[in-house]
Protein backbone atom coordinates (compact mmCIF):
# COMPACT_ATOMS: atom_id res chain seq x y z
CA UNK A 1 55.04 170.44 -119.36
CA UNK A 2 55.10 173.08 -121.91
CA UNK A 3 52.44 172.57 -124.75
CA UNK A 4 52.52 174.52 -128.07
CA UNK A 5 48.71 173.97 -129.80
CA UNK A 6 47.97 176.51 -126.62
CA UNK A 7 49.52 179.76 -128.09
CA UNK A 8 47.77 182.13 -129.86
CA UNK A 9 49.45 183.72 -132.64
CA UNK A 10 47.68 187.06 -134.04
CA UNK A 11 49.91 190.41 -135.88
CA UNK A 12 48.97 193.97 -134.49
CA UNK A 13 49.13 197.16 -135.93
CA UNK A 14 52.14 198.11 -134.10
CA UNK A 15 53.92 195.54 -136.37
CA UNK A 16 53.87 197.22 -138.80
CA UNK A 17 56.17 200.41 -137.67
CA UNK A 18 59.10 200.89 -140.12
CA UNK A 19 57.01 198.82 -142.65
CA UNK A 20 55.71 201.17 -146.24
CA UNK A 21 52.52 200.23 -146.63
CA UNK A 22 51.27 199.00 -148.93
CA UNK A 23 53.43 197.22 -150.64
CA UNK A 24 53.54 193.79 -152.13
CA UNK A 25 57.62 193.27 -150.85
CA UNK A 26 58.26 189.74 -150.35
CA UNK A 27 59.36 188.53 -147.00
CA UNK A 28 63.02 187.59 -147.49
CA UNK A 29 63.89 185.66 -144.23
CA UNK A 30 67.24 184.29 -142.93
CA UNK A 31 67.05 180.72 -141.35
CA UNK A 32 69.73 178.62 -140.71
CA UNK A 33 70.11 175.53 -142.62
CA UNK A 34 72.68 172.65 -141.73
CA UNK A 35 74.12 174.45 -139.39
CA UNK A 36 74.98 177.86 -141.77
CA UNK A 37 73.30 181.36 -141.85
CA UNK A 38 71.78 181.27 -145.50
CA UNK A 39 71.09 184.52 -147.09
CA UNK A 40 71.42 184.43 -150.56
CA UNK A 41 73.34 181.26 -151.01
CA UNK A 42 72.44 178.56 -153.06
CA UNK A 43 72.04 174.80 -151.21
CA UNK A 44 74.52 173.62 -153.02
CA UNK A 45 77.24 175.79 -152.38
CA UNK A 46 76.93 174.74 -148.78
CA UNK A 47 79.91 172.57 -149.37
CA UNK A 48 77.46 169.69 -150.42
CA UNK A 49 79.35 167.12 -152.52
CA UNK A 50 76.83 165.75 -155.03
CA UNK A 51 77.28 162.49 -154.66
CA UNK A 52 75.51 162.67 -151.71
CA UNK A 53 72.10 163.99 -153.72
CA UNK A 54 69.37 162.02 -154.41
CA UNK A 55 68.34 162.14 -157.88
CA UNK A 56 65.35 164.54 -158.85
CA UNK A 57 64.05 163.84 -162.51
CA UNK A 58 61.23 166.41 -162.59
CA UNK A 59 61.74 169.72 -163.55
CA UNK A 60 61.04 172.70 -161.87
CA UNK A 61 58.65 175.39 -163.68
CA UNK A 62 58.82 179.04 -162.65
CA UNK A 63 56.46 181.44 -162.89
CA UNK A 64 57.79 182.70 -166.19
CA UNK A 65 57.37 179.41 -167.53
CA UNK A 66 60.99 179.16 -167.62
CA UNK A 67 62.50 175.67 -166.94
CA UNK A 68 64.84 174.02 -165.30
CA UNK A 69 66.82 170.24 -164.05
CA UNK A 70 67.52 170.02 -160.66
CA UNK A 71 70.90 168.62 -159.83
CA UNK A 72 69.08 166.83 -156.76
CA UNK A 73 67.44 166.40 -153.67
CA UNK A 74 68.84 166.35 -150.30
CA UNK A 75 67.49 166.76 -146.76
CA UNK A 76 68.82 169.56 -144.12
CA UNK A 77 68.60 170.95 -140.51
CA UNK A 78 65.84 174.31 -140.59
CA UNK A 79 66.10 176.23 -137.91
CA UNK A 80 64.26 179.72 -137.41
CA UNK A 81 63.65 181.81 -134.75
CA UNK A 82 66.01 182.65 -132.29
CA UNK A 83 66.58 181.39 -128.56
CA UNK A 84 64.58 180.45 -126.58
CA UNK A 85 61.92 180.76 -129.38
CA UNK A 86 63.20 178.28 -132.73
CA UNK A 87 61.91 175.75 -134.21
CA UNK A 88 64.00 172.75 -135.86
CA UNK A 89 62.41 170.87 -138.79
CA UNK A 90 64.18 168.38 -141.34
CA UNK A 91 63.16 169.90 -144.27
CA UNK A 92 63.77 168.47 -148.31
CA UNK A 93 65.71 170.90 -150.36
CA UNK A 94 65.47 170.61 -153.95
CA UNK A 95 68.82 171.71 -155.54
CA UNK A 96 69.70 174.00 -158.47
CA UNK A 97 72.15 175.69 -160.41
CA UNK A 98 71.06 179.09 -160.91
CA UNK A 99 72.90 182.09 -161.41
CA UNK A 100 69.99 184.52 -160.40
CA UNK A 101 71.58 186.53 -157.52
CA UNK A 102 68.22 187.54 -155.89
CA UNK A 103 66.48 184.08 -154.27
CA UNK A 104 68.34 181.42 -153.77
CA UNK A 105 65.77 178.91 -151.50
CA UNK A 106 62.05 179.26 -151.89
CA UNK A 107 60.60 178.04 -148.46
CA UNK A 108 56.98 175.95 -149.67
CA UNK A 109 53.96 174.92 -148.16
CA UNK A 110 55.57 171.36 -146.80
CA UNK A 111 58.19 173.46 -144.62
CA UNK A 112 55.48 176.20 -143.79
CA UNK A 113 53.10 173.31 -142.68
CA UNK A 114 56.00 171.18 -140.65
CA UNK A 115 56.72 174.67 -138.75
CA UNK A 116 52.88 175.48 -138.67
CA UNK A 117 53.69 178.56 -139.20
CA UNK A 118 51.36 181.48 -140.19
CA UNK A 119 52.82 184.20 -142.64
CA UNK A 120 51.74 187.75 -142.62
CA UNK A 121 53.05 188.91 -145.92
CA UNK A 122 51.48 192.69 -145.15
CA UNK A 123 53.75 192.61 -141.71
CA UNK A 124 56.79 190.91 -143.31
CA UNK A 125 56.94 188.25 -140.91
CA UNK A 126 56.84 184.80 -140.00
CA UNK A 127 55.53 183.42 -136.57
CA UNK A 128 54.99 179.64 -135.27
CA UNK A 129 54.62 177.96 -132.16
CA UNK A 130 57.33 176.66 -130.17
CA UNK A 131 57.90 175.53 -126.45
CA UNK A 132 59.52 178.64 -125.74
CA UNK A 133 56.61 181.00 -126.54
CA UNK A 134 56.00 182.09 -130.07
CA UNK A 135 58.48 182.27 -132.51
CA UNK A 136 58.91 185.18 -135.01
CA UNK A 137 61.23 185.58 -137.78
CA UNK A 138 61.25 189.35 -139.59
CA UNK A 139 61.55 190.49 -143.83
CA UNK A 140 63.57 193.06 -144.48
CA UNK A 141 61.32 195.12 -146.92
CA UNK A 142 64.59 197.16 -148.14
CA UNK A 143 66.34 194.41 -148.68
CA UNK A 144 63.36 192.48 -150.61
CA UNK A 145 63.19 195.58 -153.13
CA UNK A 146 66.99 195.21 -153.94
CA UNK A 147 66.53 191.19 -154.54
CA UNK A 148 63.53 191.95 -156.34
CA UNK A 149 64.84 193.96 -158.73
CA UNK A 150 68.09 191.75 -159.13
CA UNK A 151 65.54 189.11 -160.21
CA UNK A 152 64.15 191.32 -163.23
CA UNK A 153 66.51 190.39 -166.25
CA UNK A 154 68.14 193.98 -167.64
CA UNK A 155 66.54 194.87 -170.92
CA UNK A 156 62.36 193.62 -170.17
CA UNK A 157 59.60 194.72 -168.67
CA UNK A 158 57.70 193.15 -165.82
CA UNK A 159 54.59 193.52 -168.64
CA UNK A 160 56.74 191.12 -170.68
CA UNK A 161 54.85 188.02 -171.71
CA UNK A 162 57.12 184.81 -171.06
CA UNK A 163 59.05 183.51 -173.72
């Protein structure tokens, strides 16, 4: 019987080919979640009628100190990796509407944890244990600088305090 607490998971230097370093890029993945290939789509805009949400009453503070409601809370299929080497976790999505173009999911410590996965943010890259062998999932550090900068409101300056 395959076991996966016996696989050692460790990044090398040749993981980093292709990557500028340093940087401070974040690592932009693409899982699936109930059953879609999310990019930079919004949970609710998978086709999720809300009526189906559960309430969330909290709200949801960014690092600007910028607010917001969430319309909900619902639970979805995670999947990463790819075959033979995924891993499948029902994960709690809180849901928002946002029209920032740039990040559209932020994955948290609760699905990190539930994947036991260990993030390499100076590699780009996500690995975790599965049956199959370790799993890997890669960032796209072009792609991160383009969302990045979509993320930075037109007009102010990262040095900006928040308002």
């Amino acid at each position: 019987m395959a076991t996966i607490d016996r696989e050692i998971i460790s990044f090398s230097k040749e993981e980093l080919e292709g990557i500028e370093v340093p940087h401070d890029d974040p690592l932009i993945i693409s899982p699936v979640i109930a059953n879609f290939l999310v990019t930079r789509m919004l949970v609710d805009r998978l086709g999720l009628p809300r009526n189906l949400l559960k309430p969330a009453c909290t709200p949801l503070i960014g690092y600007t100190g910028y607010s917001i409601y969430p319309v909900g809370i619902t639970e979805l299929d995670f999947i990463v990796g790819e075959a033979p080497r995924t891993s499948t976790i029902r994960a709690s999505f809180i849901v928002v509407d946002i029209s920032d173009p740039s990040y559209n999911r932020l994955i948290g410590r609760a699905i990190l944890t539930a994947l036991r996965a260990i993030v390499s943010p100076l590699h780009l890259k996500m690995k975790f244990p599965t049956i199959g062998g370790v799993g890997e999932v890669s960032g796209d550090q072009k792609r991160s600088r383009v969302y990045y900068q979509l993320s930075i409101p037109r007009g102010t300056s990262l040095r900006d305090p928040p308002k």
